[in-house]
C-alpha atoms as a PDB file:
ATOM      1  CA  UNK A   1     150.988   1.689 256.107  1.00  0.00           C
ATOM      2  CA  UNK A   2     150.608   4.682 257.922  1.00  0.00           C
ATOM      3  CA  UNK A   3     153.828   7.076 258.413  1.00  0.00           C
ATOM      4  CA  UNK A   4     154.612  10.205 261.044  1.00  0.00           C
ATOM      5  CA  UNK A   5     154.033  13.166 259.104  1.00  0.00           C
ATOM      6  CA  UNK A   6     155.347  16.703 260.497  1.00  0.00           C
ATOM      7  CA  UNK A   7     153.521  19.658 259.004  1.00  0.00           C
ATOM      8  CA  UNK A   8     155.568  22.273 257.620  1.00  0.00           C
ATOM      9  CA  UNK A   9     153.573  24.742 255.612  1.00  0.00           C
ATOM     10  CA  UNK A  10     150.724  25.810 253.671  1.00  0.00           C
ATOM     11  CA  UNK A  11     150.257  27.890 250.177  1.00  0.00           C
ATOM     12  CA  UNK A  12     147.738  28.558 247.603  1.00  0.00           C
ATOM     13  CA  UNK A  13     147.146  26.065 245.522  1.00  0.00           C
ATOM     14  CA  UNK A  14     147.806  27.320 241.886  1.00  0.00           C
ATOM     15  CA  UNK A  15     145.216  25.723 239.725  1.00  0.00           C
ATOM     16  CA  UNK A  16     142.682  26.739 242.454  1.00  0.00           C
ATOM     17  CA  UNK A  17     143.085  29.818 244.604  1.00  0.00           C
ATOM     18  CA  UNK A  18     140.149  29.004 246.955  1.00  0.00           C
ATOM     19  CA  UNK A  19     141.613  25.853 248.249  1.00  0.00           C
ATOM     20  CA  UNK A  20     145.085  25.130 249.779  1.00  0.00           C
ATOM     21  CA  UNK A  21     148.092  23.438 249.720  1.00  0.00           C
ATOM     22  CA  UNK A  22     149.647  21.703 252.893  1.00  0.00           C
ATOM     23  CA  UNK A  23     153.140  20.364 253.351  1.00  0.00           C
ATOM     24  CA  UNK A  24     154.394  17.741 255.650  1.00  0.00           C
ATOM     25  CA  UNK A  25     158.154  16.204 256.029  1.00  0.00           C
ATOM     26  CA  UNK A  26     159.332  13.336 258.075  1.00  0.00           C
ATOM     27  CA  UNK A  27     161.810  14.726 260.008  1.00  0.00           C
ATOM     28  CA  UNK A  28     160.854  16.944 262.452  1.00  0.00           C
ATOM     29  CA  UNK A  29     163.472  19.737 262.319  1.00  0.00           C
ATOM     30  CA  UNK A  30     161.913  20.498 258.969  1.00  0.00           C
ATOM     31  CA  UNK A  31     158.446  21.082 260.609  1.00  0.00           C
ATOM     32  CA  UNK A  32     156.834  24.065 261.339  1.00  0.00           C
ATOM     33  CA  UNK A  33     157.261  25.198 264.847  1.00  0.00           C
ATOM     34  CA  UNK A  34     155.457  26.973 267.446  1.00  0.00           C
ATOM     35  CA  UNK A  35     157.143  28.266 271.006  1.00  0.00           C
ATOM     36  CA  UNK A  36     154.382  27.335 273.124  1.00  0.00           C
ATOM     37  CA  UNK A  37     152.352  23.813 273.532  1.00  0.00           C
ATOM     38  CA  UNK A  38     149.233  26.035 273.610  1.00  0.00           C
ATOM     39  CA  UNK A  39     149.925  27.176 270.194  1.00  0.00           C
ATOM     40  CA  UNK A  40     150.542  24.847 268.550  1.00  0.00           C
ATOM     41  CA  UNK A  41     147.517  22.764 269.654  1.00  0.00           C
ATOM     42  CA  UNK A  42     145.278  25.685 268.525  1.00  0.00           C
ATOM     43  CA  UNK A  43     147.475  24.667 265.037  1.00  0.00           C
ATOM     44  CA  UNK A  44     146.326  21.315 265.434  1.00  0.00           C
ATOM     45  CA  UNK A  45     142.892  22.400 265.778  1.00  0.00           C
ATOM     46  CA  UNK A  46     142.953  24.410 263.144  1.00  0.00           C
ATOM     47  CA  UNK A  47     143.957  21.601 260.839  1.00  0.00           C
ATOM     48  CA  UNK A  48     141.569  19.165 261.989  1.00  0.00           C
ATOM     49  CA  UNK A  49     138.911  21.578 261.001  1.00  0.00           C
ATOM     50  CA  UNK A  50     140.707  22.349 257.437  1.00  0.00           C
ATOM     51  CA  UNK A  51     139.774  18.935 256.747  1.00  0.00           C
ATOM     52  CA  UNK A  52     143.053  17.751 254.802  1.00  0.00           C
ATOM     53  CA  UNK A  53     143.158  15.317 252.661  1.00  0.00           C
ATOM     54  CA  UNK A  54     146.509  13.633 250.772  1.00  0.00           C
ATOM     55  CA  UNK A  55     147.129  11.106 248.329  1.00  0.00           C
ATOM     56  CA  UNK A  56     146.654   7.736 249.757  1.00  0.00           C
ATOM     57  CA  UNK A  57     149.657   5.223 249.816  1.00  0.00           C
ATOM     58  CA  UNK A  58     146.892   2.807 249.954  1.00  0.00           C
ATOM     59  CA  UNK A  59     145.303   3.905 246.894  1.00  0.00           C
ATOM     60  CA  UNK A  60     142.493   7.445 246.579  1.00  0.00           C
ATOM     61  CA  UNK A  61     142.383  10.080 249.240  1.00  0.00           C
ATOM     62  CA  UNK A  62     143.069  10.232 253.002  1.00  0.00           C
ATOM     63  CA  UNK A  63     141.580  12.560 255.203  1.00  0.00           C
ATOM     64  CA  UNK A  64     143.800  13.364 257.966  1.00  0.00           C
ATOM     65  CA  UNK A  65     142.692  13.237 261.568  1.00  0.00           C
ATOM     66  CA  UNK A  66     144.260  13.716 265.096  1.00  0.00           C
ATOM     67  CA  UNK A  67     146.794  15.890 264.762  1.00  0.00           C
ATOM     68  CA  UNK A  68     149.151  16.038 267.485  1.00  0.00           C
ATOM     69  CA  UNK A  69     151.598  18.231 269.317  1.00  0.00           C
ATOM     70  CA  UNK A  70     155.893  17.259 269.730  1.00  0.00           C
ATOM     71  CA  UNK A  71     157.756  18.642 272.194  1.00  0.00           C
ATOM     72  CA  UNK A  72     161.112  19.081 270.010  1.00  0.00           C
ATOM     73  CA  UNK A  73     162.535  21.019 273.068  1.00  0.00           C
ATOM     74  CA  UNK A  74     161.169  23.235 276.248  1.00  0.00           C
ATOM     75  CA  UNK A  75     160.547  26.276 273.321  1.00  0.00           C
ATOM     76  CA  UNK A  76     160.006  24.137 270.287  1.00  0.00           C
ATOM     77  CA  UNK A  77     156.729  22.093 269.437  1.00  0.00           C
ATOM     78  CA  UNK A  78     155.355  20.734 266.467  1.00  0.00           C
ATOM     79  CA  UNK A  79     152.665  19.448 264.903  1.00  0.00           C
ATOM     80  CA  UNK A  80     152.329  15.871 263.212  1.00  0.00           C
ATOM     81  CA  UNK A  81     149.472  13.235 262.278  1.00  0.00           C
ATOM     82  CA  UNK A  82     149.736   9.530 261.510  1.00  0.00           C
ATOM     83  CA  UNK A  83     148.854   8.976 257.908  1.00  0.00           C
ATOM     84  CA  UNK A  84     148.952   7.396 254.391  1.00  0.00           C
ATOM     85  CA  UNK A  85     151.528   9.409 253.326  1.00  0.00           C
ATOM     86  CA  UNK A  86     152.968   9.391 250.225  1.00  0.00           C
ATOM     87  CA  UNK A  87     156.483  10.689 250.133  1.00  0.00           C
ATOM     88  CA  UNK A  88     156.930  14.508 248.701  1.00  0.00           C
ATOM     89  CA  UNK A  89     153.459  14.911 247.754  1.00  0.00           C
ATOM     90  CA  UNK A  90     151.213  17.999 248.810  1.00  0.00           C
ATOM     91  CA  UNK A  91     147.916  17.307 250.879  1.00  0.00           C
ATOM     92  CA  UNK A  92     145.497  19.969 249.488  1.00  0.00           C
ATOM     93  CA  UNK A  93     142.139  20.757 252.066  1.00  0.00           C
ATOM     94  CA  UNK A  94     138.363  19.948 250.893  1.00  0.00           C
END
């Protein structure tokens, strides 16, 4: 079953430096933010191409595509994809 997932950050991951971490919440006043639509689609683009991949609900690995942009409000806008998401775990890119 695929869930809303809101991306709220990124960090190193600690067992391997090279590769990193993502975070995503499902509520949206959690996410990450960006003031203009612009923006934040070049954040969606930018984690299309970091190929992410999470835990599958369904079992294995998901790699996320189609991120998209939320307006929250006129200077608020997020980023979110439809996934496999498995609550509270980190999505880590290829």
């Amino acid at each position: 079953m695929n869930i809303k997932g809101y991306y709220r950050h990124e960090e190193k991951n600690k067992d391997y430096p090279h590769r990193l971490d993502y975070f995503f919440t499902s509520k949206p006043e959690n996410a990450a933010y960006y003031t203009t639509r612009l923006d934040a689609e070049t954040g969606c683009k930018v984690l299309e191409m970091s190929q992410v991949s999470i835990p599958s609900s369904e079992g294995g690995f998901h790699t996320l595509r189609n991120f998209r942009v939320e307006e929250v409000s006129s200077d608020r806008f997020v980023v979110y994809c439809d996934g496999p998401f498995i609550p509270e775990r980190a999505a880590t890119s290829l």
